[in-house]
Protein backbone atom coordinates (compact mmCIF):
# COMPACT_ATOMS: atom_id res chain seq x y z
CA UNK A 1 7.63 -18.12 -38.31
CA UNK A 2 8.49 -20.57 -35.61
CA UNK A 3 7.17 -24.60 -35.74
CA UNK A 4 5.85 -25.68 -32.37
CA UNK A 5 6.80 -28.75 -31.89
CA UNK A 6 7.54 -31.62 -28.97
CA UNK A 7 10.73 -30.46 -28.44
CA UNK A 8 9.46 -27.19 -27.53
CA UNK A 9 6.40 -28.62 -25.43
CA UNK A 10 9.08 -30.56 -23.76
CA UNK A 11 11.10 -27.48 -22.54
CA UNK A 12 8.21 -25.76 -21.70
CA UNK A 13 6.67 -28.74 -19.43
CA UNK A 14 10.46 -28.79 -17.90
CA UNK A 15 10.72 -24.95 -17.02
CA UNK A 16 7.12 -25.38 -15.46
CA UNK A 17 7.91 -28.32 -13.32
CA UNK A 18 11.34 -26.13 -11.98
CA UNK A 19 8.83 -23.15 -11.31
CA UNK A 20 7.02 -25.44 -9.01
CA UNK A 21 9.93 -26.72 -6.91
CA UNK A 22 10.93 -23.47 -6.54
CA UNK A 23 7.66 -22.69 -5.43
CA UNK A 24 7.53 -25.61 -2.81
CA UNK A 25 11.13 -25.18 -1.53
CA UNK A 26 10.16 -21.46 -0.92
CA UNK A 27 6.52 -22.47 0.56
CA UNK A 28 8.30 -25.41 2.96
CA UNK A 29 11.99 -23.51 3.38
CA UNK A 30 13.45 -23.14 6.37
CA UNK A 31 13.71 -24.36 9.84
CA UNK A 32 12.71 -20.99 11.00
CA UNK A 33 8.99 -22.06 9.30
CA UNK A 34 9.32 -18.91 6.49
CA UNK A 35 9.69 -19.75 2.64
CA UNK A 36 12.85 -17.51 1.67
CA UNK A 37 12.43 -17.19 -2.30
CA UNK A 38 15.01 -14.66 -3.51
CA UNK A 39 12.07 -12.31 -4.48
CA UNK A 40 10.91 -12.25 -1.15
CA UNK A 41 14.37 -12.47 0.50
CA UNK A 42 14.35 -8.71 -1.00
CA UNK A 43 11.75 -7.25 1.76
CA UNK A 44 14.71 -8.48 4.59
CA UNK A 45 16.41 -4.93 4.79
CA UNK A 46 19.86 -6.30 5.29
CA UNK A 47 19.31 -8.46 2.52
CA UNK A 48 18.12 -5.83 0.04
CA UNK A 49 21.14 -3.48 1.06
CA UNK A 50 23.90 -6.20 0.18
CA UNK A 51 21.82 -6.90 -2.98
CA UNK A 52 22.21 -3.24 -4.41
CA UNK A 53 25.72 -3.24 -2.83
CA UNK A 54 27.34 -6.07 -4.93
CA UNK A 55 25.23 -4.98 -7.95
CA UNK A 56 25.68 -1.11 -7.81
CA UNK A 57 29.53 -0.97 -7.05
CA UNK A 58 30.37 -3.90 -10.08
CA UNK A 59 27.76 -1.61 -12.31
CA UNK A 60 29.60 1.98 -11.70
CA UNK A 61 32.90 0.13 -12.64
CA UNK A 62 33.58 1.09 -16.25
CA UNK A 63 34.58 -2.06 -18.62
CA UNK A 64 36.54 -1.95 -21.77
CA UNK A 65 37.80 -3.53 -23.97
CA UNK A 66 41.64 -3.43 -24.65
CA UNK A 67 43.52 -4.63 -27.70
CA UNK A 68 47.44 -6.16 -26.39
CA UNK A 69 50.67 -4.43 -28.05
CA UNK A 70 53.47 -5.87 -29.47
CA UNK A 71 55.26 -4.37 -26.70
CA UNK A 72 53.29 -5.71 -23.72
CA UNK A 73 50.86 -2.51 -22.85
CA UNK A 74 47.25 -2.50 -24.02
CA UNK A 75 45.31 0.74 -25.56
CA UNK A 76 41.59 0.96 -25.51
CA UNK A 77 40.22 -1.07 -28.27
CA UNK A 78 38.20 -0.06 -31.75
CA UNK A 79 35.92 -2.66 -31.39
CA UNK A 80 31.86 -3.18 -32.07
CA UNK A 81 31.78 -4.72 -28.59
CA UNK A 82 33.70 -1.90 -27.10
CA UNK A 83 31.40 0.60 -27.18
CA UNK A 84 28.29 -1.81 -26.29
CA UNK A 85 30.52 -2.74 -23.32
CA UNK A 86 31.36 0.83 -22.44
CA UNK A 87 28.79 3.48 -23.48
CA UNK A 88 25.11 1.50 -24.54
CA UNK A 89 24.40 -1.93 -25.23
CA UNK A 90 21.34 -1.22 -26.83
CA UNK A 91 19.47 2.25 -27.27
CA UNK A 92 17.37 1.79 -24.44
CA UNK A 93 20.00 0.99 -21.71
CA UNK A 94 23.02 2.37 -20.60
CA UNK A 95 25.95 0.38 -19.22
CA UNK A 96 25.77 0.96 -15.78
CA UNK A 97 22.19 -0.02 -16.01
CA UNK A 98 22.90 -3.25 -17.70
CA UNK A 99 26.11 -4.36 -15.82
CA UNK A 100 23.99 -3.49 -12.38
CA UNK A 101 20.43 -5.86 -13.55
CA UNK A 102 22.71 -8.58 -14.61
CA UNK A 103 24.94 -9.08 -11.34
CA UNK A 104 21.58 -8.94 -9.46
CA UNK A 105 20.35 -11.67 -11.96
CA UNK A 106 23.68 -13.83 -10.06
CA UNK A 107 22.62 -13.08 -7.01
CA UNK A 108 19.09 -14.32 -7.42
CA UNK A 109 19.01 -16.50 -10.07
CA UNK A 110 21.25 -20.23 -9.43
CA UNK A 111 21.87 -19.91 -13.58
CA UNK A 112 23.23 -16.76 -13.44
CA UNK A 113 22.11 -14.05 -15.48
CA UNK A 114 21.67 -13.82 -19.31
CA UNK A 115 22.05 -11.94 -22.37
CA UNK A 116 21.36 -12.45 -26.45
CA UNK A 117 24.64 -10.60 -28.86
CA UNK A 118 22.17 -9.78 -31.69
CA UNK A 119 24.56 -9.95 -34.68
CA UNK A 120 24.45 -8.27 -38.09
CA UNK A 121 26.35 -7.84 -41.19
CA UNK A 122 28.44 -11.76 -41.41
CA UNK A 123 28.80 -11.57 -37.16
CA UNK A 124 29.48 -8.04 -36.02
CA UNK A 125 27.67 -7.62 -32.78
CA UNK A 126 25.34 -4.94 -32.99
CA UNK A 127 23.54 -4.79 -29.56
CA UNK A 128 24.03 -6.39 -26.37
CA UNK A 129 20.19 -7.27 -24.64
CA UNK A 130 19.41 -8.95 -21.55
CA UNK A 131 17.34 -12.28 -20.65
CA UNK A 132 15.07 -12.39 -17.69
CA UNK A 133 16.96 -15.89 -16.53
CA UNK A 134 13.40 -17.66 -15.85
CA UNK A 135 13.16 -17.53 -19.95
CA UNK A 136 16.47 -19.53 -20.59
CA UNK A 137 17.12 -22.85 -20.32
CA UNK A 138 21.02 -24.18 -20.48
CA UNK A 139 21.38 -27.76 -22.20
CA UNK A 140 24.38 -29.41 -22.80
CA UNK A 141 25.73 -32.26 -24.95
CA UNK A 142 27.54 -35.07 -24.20
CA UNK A 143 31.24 -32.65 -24.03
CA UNK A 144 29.90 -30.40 -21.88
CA UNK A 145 29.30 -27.49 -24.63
CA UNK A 146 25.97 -25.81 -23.64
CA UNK A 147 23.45 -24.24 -25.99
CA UNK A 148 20.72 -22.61 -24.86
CA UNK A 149 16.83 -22.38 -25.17
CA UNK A 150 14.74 -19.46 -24.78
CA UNK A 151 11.31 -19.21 -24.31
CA UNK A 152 9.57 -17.05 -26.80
CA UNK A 153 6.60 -14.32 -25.75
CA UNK A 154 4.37 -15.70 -28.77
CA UNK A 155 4.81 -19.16 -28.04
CA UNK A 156 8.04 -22.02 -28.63
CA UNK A 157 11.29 -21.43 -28.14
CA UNK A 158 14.64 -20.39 -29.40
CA UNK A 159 17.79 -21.86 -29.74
CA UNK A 160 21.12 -19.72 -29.57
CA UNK A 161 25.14 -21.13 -29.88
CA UNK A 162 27.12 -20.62 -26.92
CA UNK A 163 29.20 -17.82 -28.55
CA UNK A 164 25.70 -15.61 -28.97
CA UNK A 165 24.60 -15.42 -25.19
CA UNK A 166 26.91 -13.19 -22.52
CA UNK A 167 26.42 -15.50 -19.61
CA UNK A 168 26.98 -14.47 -16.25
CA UNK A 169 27.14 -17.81 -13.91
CA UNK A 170 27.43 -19.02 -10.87
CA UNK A 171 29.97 -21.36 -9.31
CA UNK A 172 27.98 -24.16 -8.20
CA UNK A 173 24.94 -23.65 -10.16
CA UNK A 174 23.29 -21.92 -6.63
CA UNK A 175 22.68 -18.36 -6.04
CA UNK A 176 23.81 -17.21 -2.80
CA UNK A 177 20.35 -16.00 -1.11
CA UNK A 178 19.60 -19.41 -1.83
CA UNK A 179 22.69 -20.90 0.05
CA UNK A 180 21.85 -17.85 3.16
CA UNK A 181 18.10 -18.89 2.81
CA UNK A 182 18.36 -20.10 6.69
CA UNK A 183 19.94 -16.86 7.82
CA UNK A 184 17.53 -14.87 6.23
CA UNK A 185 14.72 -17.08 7.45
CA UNK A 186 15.88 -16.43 11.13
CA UNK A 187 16.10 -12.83 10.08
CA UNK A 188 12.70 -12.52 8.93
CA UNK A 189 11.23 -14.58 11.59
CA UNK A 190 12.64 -12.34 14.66
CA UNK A 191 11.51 -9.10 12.06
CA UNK A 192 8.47 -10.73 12.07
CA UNK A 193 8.30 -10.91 15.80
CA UNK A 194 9.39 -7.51 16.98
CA UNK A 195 6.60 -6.29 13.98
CA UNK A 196 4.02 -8.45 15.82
CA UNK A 197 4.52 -6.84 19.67
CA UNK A 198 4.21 -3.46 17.98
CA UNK A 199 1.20 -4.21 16.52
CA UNK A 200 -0.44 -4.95 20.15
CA UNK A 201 0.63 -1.79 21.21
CA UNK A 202 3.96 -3.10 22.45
CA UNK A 203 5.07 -4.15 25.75
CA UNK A 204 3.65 -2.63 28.74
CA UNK A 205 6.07 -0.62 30.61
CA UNK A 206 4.80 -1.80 34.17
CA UNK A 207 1.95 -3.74 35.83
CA UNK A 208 -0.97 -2.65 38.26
CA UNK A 209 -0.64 -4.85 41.29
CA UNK A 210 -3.46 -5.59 43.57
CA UNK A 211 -3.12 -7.33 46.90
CA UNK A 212 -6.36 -8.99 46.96
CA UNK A 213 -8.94 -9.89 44.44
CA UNK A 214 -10.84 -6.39 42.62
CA UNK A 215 -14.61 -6.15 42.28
CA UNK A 216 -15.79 -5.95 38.64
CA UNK A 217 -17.09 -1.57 39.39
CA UNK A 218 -13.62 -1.25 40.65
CA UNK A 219 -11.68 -2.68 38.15
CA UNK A 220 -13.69 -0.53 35.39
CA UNK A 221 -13.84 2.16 37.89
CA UNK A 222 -9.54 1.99 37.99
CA UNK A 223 -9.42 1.73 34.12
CA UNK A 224 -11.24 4.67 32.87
CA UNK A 225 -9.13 6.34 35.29
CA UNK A 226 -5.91 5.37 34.22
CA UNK A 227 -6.90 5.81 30.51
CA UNK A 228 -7.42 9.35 30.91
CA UNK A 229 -4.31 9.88 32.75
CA UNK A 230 -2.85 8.29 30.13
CA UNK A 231 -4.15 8.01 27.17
CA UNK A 232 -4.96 11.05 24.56
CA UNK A 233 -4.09 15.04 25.39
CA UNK A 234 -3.88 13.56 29.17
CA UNK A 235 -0.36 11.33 28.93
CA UNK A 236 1.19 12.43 30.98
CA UNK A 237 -0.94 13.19 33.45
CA UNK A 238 -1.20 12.03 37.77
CA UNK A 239 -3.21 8.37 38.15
CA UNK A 240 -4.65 7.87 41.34
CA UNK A 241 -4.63 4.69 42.62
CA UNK A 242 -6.96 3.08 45.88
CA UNK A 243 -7.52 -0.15 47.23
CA UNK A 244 -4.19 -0.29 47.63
CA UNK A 245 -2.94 -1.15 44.36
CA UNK A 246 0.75 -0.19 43.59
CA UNK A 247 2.60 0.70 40.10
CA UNK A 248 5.18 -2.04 39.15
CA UNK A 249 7.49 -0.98 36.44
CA UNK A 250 8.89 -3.95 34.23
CA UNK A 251 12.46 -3.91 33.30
CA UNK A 252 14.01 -5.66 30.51
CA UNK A 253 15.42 -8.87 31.24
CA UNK A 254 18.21 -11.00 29.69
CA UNK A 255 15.98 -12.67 27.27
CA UNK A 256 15.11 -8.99 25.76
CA UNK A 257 18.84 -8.04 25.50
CA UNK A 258 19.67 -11.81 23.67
CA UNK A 259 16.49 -10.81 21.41
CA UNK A 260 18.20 -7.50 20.23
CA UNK A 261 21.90 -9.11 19.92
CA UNK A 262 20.94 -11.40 17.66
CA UNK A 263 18.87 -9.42 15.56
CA UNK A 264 21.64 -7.98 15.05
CA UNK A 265 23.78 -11.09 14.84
CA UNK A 266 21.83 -11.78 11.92
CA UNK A 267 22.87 -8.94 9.72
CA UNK A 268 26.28 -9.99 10.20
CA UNK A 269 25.81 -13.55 9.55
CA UNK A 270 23.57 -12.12 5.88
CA UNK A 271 26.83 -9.85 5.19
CA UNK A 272 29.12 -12.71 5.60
CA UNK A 273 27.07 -15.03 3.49
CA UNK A 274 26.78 -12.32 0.31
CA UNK A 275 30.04 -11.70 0.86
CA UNK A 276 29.34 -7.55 2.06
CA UNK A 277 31.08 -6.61 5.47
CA UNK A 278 28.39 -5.30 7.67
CA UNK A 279 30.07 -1.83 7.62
CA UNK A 280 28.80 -1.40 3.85
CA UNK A 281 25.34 -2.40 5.13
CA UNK A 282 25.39 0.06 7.39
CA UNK A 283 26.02 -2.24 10.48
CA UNK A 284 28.64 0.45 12.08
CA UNK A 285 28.11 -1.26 15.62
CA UNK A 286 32.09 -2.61 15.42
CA UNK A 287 33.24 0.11 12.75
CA UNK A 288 35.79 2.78 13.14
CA UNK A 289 37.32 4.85 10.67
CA UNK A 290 40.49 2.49 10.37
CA UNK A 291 38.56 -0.74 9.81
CA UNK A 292 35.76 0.24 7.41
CA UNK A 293 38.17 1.72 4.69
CA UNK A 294 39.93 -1.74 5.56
CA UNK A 295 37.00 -3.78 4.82
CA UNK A 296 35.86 -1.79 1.55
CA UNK A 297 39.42 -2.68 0.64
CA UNK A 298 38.61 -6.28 1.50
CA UNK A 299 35.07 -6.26 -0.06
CA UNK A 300 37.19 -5.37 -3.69
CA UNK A 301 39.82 -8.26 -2.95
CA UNK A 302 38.07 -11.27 -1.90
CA UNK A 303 34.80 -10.78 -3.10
CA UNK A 304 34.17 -8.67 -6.39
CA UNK A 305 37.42 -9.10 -7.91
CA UNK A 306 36.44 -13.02 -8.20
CA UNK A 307 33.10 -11.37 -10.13
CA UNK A 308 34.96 -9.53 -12.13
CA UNK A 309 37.17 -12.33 -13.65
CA UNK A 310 33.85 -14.17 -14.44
CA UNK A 311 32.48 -11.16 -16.54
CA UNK A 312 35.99 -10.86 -18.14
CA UNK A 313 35.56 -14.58 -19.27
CA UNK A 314 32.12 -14.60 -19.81
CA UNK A 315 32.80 -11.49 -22.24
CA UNK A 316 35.66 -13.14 -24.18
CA UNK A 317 33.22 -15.78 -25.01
CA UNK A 318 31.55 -13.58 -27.72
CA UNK A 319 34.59 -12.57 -29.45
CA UNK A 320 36.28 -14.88 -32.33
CA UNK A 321 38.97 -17.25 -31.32
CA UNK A 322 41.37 -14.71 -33.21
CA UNK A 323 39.60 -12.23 -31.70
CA UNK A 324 40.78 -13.72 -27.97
CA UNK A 325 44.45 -13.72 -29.08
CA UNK A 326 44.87 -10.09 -29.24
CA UNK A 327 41.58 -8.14 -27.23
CA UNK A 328 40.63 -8.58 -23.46
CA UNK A 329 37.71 -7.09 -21.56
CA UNK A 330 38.93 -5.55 -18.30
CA UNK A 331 37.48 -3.61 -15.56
CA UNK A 332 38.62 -0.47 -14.46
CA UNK A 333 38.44 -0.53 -10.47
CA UNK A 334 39.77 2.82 -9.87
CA UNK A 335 36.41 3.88 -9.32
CA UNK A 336 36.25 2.23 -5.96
CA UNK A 337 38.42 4.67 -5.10
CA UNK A 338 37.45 7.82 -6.54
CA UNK A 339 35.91 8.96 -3.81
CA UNK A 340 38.22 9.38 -1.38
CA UNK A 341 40.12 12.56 -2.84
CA UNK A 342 43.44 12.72 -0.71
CA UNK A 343 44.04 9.06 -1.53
CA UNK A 344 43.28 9.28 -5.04
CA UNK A 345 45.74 12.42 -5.45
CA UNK A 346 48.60 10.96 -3.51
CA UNK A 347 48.70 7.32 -5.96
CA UNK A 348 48.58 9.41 -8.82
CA UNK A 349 51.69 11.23 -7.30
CA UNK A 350 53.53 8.01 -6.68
CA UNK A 351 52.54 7.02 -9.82
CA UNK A 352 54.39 10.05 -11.73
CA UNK A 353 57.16 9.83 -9.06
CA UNK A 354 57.30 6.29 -10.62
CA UNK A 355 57.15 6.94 -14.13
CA UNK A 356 54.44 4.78 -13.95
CA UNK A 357 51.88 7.14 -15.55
CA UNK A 358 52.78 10.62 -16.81
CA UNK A 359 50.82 13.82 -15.85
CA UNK A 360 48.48 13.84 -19.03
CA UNK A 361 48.15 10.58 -18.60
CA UNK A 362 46.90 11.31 -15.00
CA UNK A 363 44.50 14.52 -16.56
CA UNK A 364 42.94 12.17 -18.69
CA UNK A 365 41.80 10.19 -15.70
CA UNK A 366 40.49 12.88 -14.16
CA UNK A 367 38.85 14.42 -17.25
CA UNK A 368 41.13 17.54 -17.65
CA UNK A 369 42.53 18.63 -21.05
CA UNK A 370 46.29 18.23 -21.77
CA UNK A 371 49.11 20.53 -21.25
CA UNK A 372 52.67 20.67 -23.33
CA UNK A 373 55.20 18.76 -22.30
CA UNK A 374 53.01 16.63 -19.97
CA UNK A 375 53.71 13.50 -22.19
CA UNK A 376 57.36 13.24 -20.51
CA UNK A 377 57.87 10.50 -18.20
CA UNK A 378 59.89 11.83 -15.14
CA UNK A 379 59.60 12.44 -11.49
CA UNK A 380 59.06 15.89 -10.34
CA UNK A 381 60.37 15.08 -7.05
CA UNK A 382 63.76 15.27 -8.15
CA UNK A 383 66.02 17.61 -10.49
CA UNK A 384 68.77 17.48 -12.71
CA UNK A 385 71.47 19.98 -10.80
CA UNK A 386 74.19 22.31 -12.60
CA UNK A 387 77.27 20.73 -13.37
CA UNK A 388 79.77 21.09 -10.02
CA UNK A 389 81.91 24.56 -11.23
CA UNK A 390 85.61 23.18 -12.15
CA UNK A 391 88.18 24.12 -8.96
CA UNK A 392 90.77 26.40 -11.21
CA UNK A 393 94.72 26.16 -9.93
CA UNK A 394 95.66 29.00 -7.98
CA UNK A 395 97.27 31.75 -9.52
């Protein structure tokens, strides 16, 4: 049974006081005049997509963890941790699942994201569960070691070591929707706009022009008539006009055009702030089929592979210092390219050409059963000839 106490009143009364600035920094925002709170940063489309981009392609990357050799290779651990990491980290989640909620924690939360090691039996980890970040508070002495509080459902709080919490953080301490809250202000202000003329019906397509002044029975007279011509089962149909009033058509003008270019402007300026190229937001305006497998090559090098060192460390943190000496999480990112069949098959090729990997080695990838003598390393490419036939002396 937990004690309330002052300490606990006091972390409460200091997690309340942060919801409220966040509530005034998203109510007062941005120089567009629109509060951007990362919740409601989700209903900006381009922000949404890079969102489930980041989160979705770290989360279908499988992580192990590896035990080093004596001999400088590494073999899939026989760990506790490895299987949370790989397969479930609790009954109720699987590890895409997990890996996906708590990268989108990052990307929303300027903490990071958060989650408790329950341990049993003298430290052996037994499940692996997350922490909605707005429950956890991070305190830290005077060395800089943090511990960290969590609010309870029933009331008070609970305090957890370092090596007991997998957390996920973010260089800075700020999320970055918050840093691209005046991007996606501007985004969702121009939305905003172009949602607003639709809602009147949109812009006319052309103007009835009069040379003089109408009278008030002509006027209605000229507007019932060009409703039913129209308007209804009758667009489409012939107006007749008198009094000689002429049809004007309006054409877009400059200001339009500018209006549409930087609509779009703004999805590229969201991509380059969450760190997405527009092409994997489905901004194809620039793409062609050399540059987008170029930038999903770029996306892995300069943006998730940073991520992924984070998790590795933030990982490592729950083992034993022993521990650390010989096992190390890793991600797998063959997985980015799975997809892309002719690629995949011509690496493993070089690979065997290379003695890099040997062909069970390479079935095992791919989820195929062994075959004998597939264990050899050699290259395929090239054979061993007959010996050259001795040249006899003539007889």
């Amino acid at each position: 049974m937990w004690r309330w106490t002052r300490k606990d009143q006091a972390a409460d009364d200091r997690k309340s006081l942060e919801a409220l600035a966040e509530f005034f920094a998203a109510a007062t925002g941005t120089a567009s005049g629109i509060g951007v709170s990362p919740i409601k940063a989700l209903q900006c489309a381009p922000v949404a997509r890079a969102v489930a981009v980041r989160s979705e392609t770290l989360g279908v990357l499988p992580l192990h963890l590896f035990q080093r050799l004596e001999d400088g290779g590494k073999e899939r651990a026989d760990h506790p941790l490895a299987d949370l990491l790989s397969n479930r980290p609790n009954g109720w989640t699987s590890a895409p699942q997990f890996l996906m909620e708590l990268e989108r924690d990052t990307l929303m939360n300027d903490a990071g994201a958060f989650a408790v090691a329950n341990r049993v039996d003298g430290g052996r980890i037994h499940e692996l569960i997350r922490l909605s970040p707005s429950t956890v508070t991070v305190e830290t002495d005077f060395s800089g070691e943090p511990r960290y509080l969590v609010s309870q459902k029933g009331g008070g709080t609970r305090t957890y070591r370092w090596q007991d919490i997998l957390h996920i953080p973010n260089v800075g301490g700020v999320c970055p929707i918050k840093q691209a809250r005046e991007a996606i202000g501007l985004c969702m202000a121009m939305q905003g706009h172009a949602a607003r003329i639709f809602a009147n019906g949109g812009r006319p397509s052309g103007v009835l022009k009069a040379k003089g002044s109408l009278k008030e029975a002509t006027i209605k007279r000229l507007k019932e008539s060009w409703s039913r011509a129209h308007a209804g089962d009758a667009s489409g149909g012939t107006a007749i006009l008198e009094d000689g009033i002429d049809w004007q058509q309006i054409t877009s003008t400059s200001v339009d055009l500018q209006f549409h270019e930087l609509r779009g402007f703004q999805v590229v300026e969201i991509a380059r702030a969450l760190g997405v190229p527009p092409t994997l937001i489905f901004d194809l305006g620039r793409a062609t089929w050399a540059n987008a497998a170029e930038m999903a090559q770029a996306f892995l090098t300069f943006t998730l592979l940073a991520r992924l060192k984070l998790w590795c460390g933030a990982v490592s943190r729950l083992l034993t210092t022993e521990e650390q000496k010989t096992l190390v999480p890793e991600f797998v990112v063959d997985g980015i390219v799975m997809a892309d069949i002719e690629k995949r098959f011509a690496a493993y090729a070089s690979a065997i050409s290379s003695k890099i990997l040997n062909p069970n080695e390479v079935r095992a990838m791919e989820n195929k059963a062994p075959y004998t003598g597939g264990d050899k390393f050699e290259n395929p490419n090239t054979t061993a000839g007959a010996p050259a036939p001795q040249q006899g002396a003539a007889a």
